[in-house]
PDB file of N, CA and C in Angstrom:
ATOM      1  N   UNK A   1       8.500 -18.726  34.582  1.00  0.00           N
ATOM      2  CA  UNK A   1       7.358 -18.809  33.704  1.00  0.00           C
ATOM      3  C   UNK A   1       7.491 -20.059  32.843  1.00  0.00           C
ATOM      4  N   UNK A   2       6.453 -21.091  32.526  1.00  0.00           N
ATOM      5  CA  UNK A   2       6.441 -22.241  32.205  1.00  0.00           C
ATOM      6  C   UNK A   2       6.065 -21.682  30.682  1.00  0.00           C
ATOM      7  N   UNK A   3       6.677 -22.164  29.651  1.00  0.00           N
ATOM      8  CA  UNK A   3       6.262 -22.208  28.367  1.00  0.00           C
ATOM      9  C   UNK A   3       6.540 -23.224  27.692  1.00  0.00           C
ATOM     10  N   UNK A   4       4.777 -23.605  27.182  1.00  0.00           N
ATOM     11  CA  UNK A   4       4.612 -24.906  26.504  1.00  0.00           C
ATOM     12  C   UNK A   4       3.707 -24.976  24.881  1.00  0.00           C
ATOM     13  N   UNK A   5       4.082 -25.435  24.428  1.00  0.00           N
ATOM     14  CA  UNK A   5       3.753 -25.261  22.869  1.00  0.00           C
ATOM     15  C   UNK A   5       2.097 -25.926  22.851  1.00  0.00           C
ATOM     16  N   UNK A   6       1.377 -25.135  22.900  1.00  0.00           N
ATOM     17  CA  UNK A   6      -0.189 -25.504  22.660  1.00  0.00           C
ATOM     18  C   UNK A   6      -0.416 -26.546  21.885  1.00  0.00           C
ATOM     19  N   UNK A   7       0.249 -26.673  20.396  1.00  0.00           N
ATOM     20  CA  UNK A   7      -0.480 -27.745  19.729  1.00  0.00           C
ATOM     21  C   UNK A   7       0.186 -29.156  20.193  1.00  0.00           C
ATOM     22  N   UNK A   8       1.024 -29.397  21.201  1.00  0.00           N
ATOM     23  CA  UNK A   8       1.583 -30.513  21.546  1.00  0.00           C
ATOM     24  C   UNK A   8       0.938 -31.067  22.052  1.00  0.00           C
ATOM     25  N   UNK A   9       0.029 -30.278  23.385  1.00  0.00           N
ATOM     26  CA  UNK A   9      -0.459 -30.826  24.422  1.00  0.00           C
ATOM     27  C   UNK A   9      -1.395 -32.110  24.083  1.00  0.00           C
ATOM     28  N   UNK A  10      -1.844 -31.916  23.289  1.00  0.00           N
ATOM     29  CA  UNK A  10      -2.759 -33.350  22.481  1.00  0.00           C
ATOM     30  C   UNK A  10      -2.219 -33.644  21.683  1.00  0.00           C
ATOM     31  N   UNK A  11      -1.185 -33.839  21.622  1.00  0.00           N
ATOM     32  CA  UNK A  11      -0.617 -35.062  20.805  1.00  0.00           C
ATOM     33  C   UNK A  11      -0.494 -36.201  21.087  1.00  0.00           C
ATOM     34  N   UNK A  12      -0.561 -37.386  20.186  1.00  0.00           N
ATOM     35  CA  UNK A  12      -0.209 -38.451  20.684  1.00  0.00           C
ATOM     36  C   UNK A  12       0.895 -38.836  20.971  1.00  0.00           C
ATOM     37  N   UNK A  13       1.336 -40.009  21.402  1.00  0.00           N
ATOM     38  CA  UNK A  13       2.490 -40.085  21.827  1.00  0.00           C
ATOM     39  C   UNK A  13       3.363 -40.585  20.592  1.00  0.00           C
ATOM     40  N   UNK A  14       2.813 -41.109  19.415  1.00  0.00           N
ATOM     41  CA  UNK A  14       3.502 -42.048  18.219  1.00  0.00           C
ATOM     42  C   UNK A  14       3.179 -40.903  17.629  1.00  0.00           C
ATOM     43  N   UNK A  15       2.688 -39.431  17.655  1.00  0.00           N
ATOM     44  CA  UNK A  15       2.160 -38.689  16.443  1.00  0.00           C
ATOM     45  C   UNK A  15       3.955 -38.100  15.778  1.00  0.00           C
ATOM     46  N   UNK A  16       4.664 -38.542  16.039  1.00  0.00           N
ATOM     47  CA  UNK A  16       6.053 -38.226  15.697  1.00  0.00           C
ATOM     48  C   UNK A  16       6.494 -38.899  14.385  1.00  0.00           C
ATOM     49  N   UNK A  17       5.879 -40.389  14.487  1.00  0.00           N
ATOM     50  CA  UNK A  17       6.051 -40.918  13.066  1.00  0.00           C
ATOM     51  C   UNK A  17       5.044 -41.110  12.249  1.00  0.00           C
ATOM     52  N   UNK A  18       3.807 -40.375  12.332  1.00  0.00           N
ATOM     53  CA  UNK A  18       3.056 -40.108  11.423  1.00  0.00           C
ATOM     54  C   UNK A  18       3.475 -38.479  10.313  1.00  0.00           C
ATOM     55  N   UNK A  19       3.102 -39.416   9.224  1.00  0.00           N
ATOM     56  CA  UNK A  19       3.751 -38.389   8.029  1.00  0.00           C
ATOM     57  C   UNK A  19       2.531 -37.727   7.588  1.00  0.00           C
ATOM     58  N   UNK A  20       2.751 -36.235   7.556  1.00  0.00           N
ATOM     59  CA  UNK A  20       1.094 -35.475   6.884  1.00  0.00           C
ATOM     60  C   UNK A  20       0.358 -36.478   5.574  1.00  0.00           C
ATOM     61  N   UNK A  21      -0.414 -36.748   5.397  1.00  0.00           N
ATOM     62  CA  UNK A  21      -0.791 -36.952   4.797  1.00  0.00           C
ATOM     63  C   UNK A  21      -1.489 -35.976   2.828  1.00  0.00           C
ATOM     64  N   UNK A  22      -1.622 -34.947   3.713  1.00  0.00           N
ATOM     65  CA  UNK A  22      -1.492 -33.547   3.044  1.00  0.00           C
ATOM     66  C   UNK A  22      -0.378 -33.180   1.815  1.00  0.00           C
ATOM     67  N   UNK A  23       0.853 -33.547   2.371  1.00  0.00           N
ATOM     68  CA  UNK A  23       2.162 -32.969   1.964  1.00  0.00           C
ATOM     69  C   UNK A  23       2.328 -34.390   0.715  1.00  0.00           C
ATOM     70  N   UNK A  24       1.858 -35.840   1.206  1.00  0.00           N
ATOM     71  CA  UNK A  24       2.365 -36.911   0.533  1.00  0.00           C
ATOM     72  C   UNK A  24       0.890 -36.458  -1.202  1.00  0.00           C
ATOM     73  N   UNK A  25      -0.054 -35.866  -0.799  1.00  0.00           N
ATOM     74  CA  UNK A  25      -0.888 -35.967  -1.585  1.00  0.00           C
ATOM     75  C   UNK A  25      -0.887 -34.599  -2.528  1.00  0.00           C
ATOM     76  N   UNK A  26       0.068 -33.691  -1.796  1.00  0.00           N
ATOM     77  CA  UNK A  26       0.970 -32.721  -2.558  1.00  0.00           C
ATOM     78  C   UNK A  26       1.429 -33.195  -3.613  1.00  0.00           C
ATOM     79  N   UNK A  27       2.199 -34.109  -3.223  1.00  0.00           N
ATOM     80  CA  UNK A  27       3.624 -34.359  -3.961  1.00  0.00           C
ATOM     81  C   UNK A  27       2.769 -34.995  -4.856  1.00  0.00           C
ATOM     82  N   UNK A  28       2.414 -36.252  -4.756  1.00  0.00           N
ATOM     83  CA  UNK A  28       1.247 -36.841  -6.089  1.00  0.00           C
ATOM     84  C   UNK A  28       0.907 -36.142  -6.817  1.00  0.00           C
ATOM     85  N   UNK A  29      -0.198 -35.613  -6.692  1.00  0.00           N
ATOM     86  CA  UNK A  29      -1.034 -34.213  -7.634  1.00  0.00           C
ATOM     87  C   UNK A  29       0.481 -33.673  -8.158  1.00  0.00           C
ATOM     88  N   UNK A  30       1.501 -32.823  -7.762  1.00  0.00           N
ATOM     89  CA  UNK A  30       2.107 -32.284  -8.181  1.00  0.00           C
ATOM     90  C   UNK A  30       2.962 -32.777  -9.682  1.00  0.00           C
ATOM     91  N   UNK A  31       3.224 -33.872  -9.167  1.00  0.00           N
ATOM     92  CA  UNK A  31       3.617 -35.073 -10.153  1.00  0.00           C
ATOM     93  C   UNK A  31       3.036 -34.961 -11.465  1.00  0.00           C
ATOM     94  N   UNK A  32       1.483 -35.014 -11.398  1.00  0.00           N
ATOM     95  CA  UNK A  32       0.862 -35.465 -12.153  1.00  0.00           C
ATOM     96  C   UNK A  32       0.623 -34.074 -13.141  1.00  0.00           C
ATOM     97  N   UNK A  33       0.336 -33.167 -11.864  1.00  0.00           N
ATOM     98  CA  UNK A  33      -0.027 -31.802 -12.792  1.00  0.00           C
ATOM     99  C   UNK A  33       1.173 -31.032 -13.626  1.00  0.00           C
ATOM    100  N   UNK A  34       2.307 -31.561 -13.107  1.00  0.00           N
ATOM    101  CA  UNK A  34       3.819 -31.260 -14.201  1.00  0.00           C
ATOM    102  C   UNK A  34       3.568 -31.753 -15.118  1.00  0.00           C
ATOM    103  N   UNK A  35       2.832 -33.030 -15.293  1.00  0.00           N
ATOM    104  CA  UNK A  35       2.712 -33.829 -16.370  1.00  0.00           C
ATOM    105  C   UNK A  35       1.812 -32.981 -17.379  1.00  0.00           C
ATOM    106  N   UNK A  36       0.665 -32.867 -17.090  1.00  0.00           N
ATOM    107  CA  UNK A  36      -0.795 -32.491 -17.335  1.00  0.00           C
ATOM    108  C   UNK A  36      -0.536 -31.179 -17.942  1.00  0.00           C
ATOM    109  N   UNK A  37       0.180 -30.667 -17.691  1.00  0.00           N
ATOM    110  CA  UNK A  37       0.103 -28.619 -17.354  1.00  0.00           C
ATOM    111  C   UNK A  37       0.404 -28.269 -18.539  1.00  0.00           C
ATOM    112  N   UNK A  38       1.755 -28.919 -19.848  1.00  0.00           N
ATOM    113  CA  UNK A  38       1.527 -28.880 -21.211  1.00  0.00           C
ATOM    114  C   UNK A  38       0.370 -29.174 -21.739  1.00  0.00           C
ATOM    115  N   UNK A  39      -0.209 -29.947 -21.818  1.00  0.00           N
ATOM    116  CA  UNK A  39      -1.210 -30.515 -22.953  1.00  0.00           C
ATOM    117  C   UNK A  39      -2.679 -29.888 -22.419  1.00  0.00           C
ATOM    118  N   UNK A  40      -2.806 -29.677 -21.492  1.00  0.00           N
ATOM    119  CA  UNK A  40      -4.573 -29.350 -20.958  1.00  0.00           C
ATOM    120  C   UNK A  40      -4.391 -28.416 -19.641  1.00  0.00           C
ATOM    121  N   UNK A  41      -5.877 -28.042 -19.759  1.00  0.00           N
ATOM    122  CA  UNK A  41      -5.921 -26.949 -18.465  1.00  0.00           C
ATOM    123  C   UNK A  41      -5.895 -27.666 -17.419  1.00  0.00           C
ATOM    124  N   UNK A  42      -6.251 -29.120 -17.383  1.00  0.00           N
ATOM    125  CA  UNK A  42      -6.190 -30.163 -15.796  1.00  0.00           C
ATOM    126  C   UNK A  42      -5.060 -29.836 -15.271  1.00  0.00           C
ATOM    127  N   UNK A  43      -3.930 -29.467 -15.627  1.00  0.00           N
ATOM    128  CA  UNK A  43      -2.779 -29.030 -15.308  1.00  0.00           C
ATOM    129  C   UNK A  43      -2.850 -27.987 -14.133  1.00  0.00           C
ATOM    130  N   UNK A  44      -3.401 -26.977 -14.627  1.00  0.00           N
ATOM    131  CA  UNK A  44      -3.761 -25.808 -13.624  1.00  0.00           C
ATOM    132  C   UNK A  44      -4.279 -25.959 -12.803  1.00  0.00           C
ATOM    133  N   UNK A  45      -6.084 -26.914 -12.964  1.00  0.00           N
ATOM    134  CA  UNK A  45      -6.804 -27.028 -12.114  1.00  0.00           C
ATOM    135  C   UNK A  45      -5.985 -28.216 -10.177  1.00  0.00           C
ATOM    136  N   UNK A  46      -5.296 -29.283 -11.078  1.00  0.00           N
ATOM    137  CA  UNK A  46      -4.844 -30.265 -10.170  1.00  0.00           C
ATOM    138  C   UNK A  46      -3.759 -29.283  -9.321  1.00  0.00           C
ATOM    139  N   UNK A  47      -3.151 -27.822 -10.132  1.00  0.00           N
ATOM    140  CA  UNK A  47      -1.579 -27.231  -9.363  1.00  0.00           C
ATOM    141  C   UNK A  47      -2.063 -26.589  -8.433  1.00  0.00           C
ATOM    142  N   UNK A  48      -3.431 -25.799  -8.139  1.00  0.00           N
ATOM    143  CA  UNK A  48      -3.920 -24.897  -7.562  1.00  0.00           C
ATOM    144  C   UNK A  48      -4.504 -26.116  -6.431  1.00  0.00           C
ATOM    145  N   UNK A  49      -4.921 -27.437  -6.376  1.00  0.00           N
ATOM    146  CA  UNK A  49      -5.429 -28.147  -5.406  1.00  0.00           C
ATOM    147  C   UNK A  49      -4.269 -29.058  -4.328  1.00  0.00           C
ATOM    148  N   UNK A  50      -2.901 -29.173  -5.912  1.00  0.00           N
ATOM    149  CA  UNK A  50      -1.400 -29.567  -5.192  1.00  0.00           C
ATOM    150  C   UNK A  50      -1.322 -28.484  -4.054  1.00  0.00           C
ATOM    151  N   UNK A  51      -1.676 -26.935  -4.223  1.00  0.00           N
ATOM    152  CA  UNK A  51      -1.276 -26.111  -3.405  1.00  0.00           C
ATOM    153  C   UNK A  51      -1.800 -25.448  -2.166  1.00  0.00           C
ATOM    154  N   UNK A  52      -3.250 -26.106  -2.574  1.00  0.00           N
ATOM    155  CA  UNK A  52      -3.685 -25.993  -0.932  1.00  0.00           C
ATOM    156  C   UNK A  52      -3.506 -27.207  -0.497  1.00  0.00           C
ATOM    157  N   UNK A  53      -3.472 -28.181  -0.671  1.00  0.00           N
ATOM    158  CA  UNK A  53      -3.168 -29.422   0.021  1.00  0.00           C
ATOM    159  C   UNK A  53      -1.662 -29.394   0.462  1.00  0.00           C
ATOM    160  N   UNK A  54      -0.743 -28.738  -0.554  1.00  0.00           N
ATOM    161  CA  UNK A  54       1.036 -28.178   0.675  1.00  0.00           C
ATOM    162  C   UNK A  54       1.267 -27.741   1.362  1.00  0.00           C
ATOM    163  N   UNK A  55      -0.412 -26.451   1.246  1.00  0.00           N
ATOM    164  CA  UNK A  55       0.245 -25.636   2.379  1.00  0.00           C
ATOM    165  C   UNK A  55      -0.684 -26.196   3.643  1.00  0.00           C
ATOM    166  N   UNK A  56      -1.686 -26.733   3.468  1.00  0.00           N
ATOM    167  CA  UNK A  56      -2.499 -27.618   4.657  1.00  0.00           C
ATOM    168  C   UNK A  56      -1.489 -28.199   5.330  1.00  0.00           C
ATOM    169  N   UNK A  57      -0.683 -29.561   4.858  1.00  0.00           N
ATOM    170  CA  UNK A  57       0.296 -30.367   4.895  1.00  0.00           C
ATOM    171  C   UNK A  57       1.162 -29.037   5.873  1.00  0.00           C
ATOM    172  N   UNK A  58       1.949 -28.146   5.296  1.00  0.00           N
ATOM    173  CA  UNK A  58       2.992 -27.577   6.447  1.00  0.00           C
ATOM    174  C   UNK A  58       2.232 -26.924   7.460  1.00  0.00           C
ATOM    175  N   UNK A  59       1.195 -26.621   7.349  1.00  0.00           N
ATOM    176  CA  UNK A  59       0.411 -26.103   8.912  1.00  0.00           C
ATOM    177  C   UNK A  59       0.333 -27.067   9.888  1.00  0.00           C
ATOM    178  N   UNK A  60       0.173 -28.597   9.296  1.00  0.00           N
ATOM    179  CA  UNK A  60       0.175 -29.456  10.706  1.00  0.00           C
ATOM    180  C   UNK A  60       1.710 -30.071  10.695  1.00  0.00           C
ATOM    181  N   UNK A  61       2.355 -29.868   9.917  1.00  0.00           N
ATOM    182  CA  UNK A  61       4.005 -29.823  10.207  1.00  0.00           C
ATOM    183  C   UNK A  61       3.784 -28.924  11.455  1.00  0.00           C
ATOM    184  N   UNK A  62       4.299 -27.411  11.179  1.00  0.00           N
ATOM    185  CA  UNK A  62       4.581 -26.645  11.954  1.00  0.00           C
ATOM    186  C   UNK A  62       3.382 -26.379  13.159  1.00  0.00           C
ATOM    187  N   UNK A  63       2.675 -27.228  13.487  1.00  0.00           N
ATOM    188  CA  UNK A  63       2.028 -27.014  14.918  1.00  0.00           C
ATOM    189  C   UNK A  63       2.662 -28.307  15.294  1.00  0.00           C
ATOM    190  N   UNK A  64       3.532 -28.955  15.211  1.00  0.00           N
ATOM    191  CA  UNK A  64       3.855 -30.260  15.333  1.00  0.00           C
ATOM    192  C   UNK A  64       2.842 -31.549  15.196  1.00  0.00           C
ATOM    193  N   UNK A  65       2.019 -31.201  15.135  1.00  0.00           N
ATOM    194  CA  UNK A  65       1.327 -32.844  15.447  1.00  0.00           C
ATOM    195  C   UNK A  65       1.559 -33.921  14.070  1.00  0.00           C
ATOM    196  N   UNK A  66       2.625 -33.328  13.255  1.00  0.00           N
ATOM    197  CA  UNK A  66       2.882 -34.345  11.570  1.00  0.00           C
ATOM    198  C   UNK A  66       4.179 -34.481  11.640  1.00  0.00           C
ATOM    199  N   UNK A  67       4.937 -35.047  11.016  1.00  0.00           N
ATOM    200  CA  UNK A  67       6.128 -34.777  10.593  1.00  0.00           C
ATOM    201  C   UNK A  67       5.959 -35.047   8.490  1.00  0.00           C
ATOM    202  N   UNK A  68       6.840 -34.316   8.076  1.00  0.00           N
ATOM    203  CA  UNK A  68       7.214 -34.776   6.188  1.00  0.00           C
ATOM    204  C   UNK A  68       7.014 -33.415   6.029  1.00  0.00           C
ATOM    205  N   UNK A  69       7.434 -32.303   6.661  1.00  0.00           N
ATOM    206  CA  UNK A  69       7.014 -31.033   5.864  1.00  0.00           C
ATOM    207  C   UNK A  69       8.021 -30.791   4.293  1.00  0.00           C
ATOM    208  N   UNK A  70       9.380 -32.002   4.312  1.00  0.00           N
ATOM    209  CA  UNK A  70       9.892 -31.414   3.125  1.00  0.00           C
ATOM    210  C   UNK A  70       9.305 -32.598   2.465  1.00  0.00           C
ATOM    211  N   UNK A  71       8.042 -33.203   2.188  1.00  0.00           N
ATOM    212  CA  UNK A  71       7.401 -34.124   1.516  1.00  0.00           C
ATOM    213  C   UNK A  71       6.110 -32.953   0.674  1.00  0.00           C
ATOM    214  N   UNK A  72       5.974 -31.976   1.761  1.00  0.00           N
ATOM    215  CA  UNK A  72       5.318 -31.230   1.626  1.00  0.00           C
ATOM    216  C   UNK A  72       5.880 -30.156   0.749  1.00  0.00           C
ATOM    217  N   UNK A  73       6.822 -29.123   1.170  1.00  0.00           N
ATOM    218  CA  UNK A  73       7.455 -28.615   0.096  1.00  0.00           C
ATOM    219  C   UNK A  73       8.196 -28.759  -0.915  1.00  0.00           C
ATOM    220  N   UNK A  74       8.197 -30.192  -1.005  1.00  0.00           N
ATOM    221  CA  UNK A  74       8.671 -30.555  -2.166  1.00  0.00           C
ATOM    222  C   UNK A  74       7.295 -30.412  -3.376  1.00  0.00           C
ATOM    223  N   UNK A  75       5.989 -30.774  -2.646  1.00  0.00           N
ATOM    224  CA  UNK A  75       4.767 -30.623  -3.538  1.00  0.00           C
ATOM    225  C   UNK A  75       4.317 -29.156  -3.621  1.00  0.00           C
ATOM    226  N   UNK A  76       4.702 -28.254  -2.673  1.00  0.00           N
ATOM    227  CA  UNK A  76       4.529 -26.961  -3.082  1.00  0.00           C
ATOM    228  C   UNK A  76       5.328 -26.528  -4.425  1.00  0.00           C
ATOM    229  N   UNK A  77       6.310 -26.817  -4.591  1.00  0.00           N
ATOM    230  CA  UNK A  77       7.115 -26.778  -5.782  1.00  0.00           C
ATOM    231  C   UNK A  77       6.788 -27.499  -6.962  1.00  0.00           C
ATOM    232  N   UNK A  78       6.330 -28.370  -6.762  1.00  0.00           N
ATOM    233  CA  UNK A  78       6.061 -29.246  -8.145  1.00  0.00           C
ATOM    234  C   UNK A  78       4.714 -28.915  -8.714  1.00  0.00           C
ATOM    235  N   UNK A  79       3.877 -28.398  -7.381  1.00  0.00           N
ATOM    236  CA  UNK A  79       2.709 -27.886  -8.288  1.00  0.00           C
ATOM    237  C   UNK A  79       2.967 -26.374  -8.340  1.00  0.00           C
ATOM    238  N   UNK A  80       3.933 -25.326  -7.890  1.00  0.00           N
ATOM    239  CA  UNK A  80       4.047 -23.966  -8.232  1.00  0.00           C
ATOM    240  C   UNK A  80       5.089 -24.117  -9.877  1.00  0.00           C
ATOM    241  N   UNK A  81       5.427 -25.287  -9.914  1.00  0.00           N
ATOM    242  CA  UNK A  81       6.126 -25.087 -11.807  1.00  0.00           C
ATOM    243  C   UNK A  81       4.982 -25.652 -12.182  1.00  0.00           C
ATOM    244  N   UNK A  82       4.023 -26.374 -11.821  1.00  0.00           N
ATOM    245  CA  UNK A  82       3.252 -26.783 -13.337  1.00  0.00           C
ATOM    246  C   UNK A  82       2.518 -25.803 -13.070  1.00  0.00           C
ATOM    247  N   UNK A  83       1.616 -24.921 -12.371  1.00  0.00           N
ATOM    248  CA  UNK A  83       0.573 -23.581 -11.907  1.00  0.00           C
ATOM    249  C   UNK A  83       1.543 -22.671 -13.492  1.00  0.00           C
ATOM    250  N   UNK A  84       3.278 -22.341 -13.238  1.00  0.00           N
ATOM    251  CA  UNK A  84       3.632 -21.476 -13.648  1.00  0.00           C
ATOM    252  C   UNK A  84       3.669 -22.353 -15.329  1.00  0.00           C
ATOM    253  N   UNK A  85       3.940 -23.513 -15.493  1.00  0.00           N
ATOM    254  CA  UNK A  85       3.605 -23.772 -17.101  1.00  0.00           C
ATOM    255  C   UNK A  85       2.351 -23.678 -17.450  1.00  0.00           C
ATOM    256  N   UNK A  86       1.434 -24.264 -16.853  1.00  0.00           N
ATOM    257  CA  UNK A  86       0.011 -24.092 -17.088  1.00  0.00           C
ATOM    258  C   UNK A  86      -0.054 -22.389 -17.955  1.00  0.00           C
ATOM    259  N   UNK A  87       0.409 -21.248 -17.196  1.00  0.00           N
ATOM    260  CA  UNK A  87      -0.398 -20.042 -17.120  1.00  0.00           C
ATOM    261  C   UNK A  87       0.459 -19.594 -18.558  1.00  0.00           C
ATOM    262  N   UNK A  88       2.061 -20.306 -18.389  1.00  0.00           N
ATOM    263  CA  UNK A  88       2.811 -19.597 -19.862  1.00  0.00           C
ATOM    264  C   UNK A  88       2.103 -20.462 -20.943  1.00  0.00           C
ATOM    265  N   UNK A  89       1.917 -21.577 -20.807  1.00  0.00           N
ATOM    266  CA  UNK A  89       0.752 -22.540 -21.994  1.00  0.00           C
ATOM    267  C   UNK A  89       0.116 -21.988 -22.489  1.00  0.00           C
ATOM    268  N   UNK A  90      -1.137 -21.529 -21.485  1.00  0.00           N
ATOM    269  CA  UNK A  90      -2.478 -20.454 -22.198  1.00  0.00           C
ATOM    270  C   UNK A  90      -1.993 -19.262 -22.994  1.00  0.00           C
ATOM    271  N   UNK A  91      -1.266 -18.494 -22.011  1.00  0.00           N
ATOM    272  CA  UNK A  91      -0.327 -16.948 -22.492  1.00  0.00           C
ATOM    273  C   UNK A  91       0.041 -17.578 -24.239  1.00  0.00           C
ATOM    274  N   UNK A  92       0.800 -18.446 -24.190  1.00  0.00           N
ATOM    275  CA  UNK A  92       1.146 -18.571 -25.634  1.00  0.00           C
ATOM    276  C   UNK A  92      -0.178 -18.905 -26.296  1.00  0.00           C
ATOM    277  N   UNK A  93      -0.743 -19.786 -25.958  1.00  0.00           N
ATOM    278  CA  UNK A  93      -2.158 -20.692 -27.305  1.00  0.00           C
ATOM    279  C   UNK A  93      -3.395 -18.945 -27.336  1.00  0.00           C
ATOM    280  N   UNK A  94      -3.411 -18.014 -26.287  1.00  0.00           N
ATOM    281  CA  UNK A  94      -3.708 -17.237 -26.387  1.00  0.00           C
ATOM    282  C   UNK A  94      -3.329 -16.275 -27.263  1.00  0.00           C
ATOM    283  N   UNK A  95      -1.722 -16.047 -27.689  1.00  0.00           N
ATOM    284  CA  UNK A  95      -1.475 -14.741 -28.195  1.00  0.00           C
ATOM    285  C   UNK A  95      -1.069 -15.122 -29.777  1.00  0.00           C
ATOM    286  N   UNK A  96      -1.364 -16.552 -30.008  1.00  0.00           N
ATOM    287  CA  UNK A  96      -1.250 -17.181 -31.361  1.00  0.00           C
ATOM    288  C   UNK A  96      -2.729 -17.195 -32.398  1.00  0.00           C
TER     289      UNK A  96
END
């Protein structure tokens, strides 16, 4: 029995050194929204867009056609701490 990984079959042949693009625009946003996530709600809004854009980013990791998925989870992380300062931010300016 022949078994072959579906999302390969159209791949290109250089698609090996293409880096998600997804995962690199993770990591940015993520950056920024660590920054952001003390002082203003942009914080939250940019961590929640870091985080669908990480996990976009590792879906075309893991069908292969990308490579950088730890470019990618590195931005899942950077926007899941500013998501989690963002929410203790409000929690406090809320219960003051």
């Amino acid at each position: 029995m022949l078994s072959r990984n579906i999302w390969s079959m159209n791949r290109p042949e250089n698609a090996s050194a293409a880096t998600t693009g997804y995962g690199i625009a993770s990591l940015v946003i993520g950056l920024i929204a660590l920054i952001t996530s003390i002082g203003s709600a942009m914080g939250f809004v940019l961590a929640v867009i870091g985080l669908v854009l990480g996990c976009d980013g590792l879906r075309w990791v893991r069908r292969g056609l990308r490579v950088g998925g730890e470019i990618a989870t590195a931005g899942l992380i950077l926007n899941g701490l500013a998501l989690a300062l963002s929410i203790l931010h409000l929690a406090i300016d809320l219960s003051n």
